[in-house]
N, C-alpha and C. Protein backbone atom coordinates (compact mmCIF):
# COMPACT_ATOMS: atom_id res chain seq x y z
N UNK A 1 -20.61 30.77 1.12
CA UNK A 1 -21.00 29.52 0.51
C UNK A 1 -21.79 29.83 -0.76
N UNK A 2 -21.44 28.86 -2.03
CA UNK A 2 -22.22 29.46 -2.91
C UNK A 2 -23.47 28.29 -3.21
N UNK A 3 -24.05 28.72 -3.91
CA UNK A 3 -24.93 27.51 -4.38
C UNK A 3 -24.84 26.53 -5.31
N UNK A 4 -25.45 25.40 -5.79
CA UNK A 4 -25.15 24.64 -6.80
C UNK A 4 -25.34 25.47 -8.24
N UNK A 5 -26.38 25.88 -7.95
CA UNK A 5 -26.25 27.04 -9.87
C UNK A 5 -25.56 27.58 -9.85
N UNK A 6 -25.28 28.44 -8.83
CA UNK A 6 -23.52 29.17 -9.22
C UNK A 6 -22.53 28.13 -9.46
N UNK A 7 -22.41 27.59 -8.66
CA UNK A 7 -21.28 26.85 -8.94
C UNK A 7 -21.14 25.62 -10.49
N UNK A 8 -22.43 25.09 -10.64
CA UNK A 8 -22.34 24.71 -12.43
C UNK A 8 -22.32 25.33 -13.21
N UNK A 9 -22.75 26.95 -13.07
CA UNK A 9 -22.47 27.74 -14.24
C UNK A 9 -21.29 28.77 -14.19
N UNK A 10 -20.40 28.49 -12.85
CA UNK A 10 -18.93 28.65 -13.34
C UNK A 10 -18.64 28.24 -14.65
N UNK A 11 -17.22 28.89 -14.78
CA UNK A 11 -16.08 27.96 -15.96
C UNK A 11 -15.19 27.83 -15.11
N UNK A 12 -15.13 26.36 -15.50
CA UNK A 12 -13.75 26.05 -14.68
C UNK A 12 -12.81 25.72 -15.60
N UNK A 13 -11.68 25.53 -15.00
CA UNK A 13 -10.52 25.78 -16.20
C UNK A 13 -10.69 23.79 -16.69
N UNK A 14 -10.02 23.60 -18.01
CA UNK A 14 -9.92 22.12 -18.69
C UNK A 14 -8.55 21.55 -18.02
N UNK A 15 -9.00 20.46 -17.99
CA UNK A 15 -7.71 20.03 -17.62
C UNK A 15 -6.51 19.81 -19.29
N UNK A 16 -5.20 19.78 -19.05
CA UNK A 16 -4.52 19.93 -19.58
C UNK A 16 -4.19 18.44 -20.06
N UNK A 17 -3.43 18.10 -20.87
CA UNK A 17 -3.37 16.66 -21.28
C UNK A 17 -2.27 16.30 -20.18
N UNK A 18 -2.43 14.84 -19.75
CA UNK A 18 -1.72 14.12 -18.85
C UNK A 18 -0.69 13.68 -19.58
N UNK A 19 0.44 13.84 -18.33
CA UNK A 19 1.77 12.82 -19.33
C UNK A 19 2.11 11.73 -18.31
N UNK A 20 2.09 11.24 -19.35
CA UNK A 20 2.54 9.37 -18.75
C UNK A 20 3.14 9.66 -17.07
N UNK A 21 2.23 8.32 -16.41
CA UNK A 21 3.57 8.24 -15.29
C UNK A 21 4.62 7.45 -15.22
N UNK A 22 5.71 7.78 -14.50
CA UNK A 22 6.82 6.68 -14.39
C UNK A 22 6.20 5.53 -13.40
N UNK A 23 6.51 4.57 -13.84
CA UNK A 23 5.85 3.33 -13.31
C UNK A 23 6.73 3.06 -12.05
N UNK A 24 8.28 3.15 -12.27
CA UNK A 24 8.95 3.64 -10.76
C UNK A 24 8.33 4.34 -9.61
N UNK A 25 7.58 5.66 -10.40
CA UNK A 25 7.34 6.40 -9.42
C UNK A 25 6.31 5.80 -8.75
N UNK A 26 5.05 5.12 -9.73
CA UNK A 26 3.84 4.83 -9.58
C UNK A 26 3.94 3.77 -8.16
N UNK A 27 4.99 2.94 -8.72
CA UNK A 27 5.28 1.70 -7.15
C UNK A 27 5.46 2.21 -6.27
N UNK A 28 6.45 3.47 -6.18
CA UNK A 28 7.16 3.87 -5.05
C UNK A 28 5.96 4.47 -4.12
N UNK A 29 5.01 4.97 -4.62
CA UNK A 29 3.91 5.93 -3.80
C UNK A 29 3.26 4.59 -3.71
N UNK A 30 2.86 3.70 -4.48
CA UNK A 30 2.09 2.86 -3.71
C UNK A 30 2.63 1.95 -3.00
N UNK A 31 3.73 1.59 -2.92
CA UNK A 31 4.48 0.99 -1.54
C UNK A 31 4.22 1.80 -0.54
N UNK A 32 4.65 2.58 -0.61
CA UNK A 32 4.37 3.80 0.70
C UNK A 32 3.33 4.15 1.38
N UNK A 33 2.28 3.79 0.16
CA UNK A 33 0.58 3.61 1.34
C UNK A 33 0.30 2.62 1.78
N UNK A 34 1.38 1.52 1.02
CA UNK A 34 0.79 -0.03 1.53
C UNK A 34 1.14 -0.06 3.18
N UNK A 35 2.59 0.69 3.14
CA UNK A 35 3.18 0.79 4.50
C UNK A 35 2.79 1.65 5.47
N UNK A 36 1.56 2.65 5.25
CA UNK A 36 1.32 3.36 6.43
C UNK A 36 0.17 2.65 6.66
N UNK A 37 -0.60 2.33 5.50
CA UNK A 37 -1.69 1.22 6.10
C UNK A 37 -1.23 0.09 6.75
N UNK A 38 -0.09 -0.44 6.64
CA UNK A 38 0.34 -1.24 7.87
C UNK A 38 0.42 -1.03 8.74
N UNK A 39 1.09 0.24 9.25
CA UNK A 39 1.27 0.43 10.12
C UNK A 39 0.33 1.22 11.12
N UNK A 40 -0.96 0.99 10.28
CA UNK A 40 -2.02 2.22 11.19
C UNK A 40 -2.71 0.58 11.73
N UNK A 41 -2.60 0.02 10.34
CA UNK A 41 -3.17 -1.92 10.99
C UNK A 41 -3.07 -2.14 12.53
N UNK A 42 -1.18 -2.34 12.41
CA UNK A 42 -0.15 -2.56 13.50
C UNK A 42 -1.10 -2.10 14.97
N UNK A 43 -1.30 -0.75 14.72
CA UNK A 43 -1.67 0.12 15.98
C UNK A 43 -2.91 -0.27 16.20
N UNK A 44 -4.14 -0.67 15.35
CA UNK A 44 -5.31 -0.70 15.78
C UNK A 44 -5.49 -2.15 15.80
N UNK A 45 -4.66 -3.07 15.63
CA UNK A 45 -5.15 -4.38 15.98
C UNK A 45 -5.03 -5.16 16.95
N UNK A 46 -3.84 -4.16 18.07
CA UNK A 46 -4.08 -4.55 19.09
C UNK A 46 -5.28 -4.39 20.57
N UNK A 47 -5.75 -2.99 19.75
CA UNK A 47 -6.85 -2.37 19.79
C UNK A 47 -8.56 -3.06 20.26
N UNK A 48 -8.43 -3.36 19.06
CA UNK A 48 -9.88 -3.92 17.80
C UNK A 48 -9.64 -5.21 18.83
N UNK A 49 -8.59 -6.00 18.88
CA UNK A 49 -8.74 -7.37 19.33
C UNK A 49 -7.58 -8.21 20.05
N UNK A 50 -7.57 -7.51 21.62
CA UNK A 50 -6.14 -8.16 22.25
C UNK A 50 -5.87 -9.42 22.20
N UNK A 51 -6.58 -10.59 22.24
CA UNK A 51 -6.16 -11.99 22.13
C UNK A 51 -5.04 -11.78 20.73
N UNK A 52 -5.59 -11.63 20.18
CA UNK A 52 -4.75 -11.27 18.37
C UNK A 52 -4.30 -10.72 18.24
N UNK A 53 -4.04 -9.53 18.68
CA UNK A 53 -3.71 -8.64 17.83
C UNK A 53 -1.93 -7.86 18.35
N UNK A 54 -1.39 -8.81 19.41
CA UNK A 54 -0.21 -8.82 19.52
C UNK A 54 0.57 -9.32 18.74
N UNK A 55 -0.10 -10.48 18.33
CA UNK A 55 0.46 -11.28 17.36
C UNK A 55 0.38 -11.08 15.53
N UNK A 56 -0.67 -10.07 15.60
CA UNK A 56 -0.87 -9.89 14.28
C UNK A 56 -0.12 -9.15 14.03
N UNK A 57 0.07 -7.54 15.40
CA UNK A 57 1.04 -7.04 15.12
C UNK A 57 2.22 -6.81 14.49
N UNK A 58 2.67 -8.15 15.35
CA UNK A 58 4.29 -8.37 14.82
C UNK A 58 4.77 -9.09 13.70
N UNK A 59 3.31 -9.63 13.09
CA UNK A 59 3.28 -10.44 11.77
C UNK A 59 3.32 -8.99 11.10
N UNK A 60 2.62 -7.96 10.95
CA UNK A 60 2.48 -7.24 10.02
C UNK A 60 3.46 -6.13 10.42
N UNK A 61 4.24 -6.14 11.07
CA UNK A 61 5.62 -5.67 11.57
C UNK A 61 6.53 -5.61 10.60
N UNK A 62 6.83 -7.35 10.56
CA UNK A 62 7.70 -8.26 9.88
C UNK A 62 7.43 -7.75 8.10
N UNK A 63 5.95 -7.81 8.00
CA UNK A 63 5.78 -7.37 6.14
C UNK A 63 6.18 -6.16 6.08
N UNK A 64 5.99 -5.47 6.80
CA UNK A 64 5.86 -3.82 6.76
C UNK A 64 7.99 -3.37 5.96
N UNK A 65 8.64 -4.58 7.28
CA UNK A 65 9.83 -3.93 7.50
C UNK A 65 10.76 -4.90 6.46
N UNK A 66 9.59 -6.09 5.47
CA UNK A 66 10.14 -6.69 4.31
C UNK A 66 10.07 -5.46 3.23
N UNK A 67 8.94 -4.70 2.71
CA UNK A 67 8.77 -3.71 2.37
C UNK A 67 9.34 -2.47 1.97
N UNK A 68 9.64 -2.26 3.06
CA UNK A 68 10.64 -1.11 3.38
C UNK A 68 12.17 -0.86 2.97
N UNK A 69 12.41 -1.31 2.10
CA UNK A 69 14.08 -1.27 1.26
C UNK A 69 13.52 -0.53 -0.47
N UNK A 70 14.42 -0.89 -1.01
CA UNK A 70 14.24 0.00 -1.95
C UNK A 70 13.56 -0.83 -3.01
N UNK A 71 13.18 -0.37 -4.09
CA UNK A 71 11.82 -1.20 -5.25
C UNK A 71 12.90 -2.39 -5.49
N UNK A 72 13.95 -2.12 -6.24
CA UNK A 72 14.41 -3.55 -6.87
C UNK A 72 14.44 -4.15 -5.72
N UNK A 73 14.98 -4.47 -4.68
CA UNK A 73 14.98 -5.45 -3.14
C UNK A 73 14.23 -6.17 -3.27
N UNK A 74 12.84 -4.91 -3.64
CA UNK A 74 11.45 -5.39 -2.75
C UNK A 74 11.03 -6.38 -3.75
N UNK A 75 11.15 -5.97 -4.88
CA UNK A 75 10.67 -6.73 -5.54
C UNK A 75 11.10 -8.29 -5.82
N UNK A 76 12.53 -8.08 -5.56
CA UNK A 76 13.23 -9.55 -5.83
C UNK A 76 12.50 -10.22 -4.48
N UNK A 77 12.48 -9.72 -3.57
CA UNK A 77 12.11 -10.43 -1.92
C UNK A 77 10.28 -10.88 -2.34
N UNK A 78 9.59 -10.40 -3.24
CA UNK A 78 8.82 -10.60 -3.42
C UNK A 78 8.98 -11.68 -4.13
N UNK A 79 9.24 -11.87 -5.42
CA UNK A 79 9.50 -13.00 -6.12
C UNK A 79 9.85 -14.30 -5.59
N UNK A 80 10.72 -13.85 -4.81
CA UNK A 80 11.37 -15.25 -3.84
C UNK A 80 10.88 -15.73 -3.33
N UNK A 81 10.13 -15.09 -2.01
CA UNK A 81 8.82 -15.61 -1.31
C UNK A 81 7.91 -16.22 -2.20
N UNK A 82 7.63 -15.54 -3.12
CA UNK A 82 6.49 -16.24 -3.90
C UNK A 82 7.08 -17.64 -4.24
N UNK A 83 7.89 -17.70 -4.71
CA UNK A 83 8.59 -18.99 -5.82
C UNK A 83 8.65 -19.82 -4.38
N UNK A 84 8.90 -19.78 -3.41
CA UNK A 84 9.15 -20.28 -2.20
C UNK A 84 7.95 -21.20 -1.50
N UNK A 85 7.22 -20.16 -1.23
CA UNK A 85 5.17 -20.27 -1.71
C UNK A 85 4.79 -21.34 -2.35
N UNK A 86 5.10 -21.03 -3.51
CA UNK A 86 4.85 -21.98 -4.69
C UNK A 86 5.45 -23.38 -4.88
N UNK A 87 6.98 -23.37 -4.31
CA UNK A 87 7.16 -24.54 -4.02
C UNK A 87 6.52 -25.47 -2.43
N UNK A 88 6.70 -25.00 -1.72
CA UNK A 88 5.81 -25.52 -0.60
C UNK A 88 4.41 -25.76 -0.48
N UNK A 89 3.30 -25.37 -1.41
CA UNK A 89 2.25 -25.92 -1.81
C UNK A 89 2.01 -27.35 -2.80
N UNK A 90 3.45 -27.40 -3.58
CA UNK A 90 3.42 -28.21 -4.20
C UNK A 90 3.66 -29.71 -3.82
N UNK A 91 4.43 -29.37 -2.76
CA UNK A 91 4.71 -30.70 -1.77
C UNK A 91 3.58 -30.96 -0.70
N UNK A 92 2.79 -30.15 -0.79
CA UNK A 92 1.80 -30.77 0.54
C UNK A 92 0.76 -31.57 0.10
């Protein structure tokens, strides 16, 4: 183990200049955490709170496995719902 003065008066190497990310890529990894955080949800909410959490389950089942297709899908399935959303607030 070293100490903090050693270790601030290392050199550590610079970081190198960043290159852009693909914004494809950028969704795709964050879909993918949205979905394990669902699915860790899924497992602990029946857990955390049985009256509920059968039911929340299978609600967050249902998003998880809307999710789960490929970016353009997801995204159109997103839009839709929304516009869908949006019309059914408007009538109430």
């Amino acid at each position: 183990m070293i100490s903090l003065k050693t270790y601030l008066e290392m050199e550590h190497e610079k970081a190198g200049p960043r290159r852009p990310e693909d914004p494809a890529d950028l969704l795709a990894a964050t879909l993918s955490s949205y979905r394990a955080v669902l699915l860790i949800t899924q497992t602990s909410s029946v857990r955390a709170c049985p009256p509920i959490g059968t039911e929340l389950q299978k609600r967050l089942a249902e998003l998880e496995k809307n999710i789960s297709g490929t970016i353009t899908s997801t995204l159109a399935s997103i839009k839709f719902r929304r516009e869908v959303a949006l019309r059914k607030s408007k009538f109430r």
